[in-house]
Protein backbone atom coordinates (compact mmCIF):
# COMPACT_ATOMS: atom_id res chain seq x y z
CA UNK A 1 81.73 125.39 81.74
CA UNK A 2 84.59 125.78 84.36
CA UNK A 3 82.38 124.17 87.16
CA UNK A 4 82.00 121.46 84.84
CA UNK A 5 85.10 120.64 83.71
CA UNK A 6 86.11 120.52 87.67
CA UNK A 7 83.80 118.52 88.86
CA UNK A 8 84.65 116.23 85.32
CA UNK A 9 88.15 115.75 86.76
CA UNK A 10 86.68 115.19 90.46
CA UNK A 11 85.05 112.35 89.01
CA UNK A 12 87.44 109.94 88.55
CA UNK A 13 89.15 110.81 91.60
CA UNK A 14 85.76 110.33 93.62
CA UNK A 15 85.05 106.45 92.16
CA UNK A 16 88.54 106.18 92.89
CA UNK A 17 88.87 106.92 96.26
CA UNK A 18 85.20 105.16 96.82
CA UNK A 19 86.25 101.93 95.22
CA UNK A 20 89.00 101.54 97.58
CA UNK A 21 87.34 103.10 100.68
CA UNK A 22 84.81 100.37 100.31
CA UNK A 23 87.68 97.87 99.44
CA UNK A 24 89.16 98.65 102.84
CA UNK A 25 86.10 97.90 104.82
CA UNK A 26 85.77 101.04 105.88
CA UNK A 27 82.08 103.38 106.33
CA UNK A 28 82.15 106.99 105.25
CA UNK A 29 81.81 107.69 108.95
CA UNK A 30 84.70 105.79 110.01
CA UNK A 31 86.63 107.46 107.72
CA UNK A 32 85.36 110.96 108.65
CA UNK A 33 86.26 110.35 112.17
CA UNK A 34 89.75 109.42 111.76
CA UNK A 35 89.55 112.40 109.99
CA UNK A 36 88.40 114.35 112.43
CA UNK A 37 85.10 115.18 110.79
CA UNK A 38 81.95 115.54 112.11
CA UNK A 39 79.64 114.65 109.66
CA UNK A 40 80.61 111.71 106.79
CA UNK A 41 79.58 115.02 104.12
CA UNK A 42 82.83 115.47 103.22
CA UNK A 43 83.43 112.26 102.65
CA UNK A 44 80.29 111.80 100.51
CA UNK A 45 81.25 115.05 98.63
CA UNK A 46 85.07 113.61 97.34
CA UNK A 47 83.44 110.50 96.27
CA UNK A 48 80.60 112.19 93.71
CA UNK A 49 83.18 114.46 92.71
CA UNK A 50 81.72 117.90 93.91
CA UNK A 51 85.93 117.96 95.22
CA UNK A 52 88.68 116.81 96.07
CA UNK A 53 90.60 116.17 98.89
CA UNK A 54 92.91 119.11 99.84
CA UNK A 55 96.93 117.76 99.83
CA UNK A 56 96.58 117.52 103.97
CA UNK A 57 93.84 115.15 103.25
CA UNK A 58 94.95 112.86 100.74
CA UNK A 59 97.75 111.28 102.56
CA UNK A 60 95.48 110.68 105.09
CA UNK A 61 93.31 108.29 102.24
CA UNK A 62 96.02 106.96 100.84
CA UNK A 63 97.45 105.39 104.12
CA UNK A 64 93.88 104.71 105.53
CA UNK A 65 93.25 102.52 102.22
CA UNK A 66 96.50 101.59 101.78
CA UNK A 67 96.59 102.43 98.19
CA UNK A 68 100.16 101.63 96.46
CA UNK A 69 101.93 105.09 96.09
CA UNK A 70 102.54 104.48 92.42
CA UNK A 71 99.09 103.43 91.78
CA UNK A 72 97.67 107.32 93.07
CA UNK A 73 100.51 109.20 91.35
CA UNK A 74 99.69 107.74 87.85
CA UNK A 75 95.71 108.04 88.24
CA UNK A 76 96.08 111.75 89.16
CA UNK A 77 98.99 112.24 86.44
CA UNK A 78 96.83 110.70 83.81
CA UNK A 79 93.75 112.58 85.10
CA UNK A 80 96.12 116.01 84.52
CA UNK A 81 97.09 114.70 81.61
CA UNK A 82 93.61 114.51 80.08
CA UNK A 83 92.15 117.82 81.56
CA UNK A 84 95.57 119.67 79.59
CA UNK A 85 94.68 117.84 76.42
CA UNK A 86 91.72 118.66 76.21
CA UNK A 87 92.19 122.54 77.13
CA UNK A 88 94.98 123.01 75.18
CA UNK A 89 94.11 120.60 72.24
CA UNK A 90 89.97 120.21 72.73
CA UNK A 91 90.92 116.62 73.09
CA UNK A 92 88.25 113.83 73.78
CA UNK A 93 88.84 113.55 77.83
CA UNK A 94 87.40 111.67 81.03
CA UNK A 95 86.75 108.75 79.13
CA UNK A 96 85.24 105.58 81.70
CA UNK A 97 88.36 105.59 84.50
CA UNK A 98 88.72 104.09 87.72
């Protein structure tokens, strides 16, 4: 159930990050690169939500897709939000987002 609920809250974060990767013009590969990747894997694996971007990594995104700081901070606060309610409450969560 654990793995589940992760990759759940990967989800959202993964169409996210896809939706404006693709916004920016940018390939997979070109983004692995100027990550310093050598396979566009990674990339793949963020965006169906197997994980997430470690905190050296996201930056990285945000600035490559130039995604408004305010924008990012309230999808992954709301995204928090939801997986607390529904651990602590058994709350309805990870409705359609993003």
């Amino acid at each position: 159930m654990e793995m589940e609920d992760k990759t759940n809250r990967f989800e959202v974060l993964g169409r996210y990050l896809k939706q404006k990767r693709k916004a920016s013009g940018l390939t997979q590969w070109d983004v692995a690169r100027e990550l310093g990747y050598t396979s566009p894997q990674f990339i793949s694996n963020f965006e169906r939500g197997l994980c997430a971007p470690s905190f050296d990594t996201l930056p990285k995104l945000i600035g490559m897709y130039k995604i408004p700081k305010d924008e990012i901070i309230n999808l992954l606060l709301k995204q928090q939000e939801e997986y607390l309610r529904a651990k602590l409450f058994n709350e309805q969560v990870y409705e359609n987002q993003a």
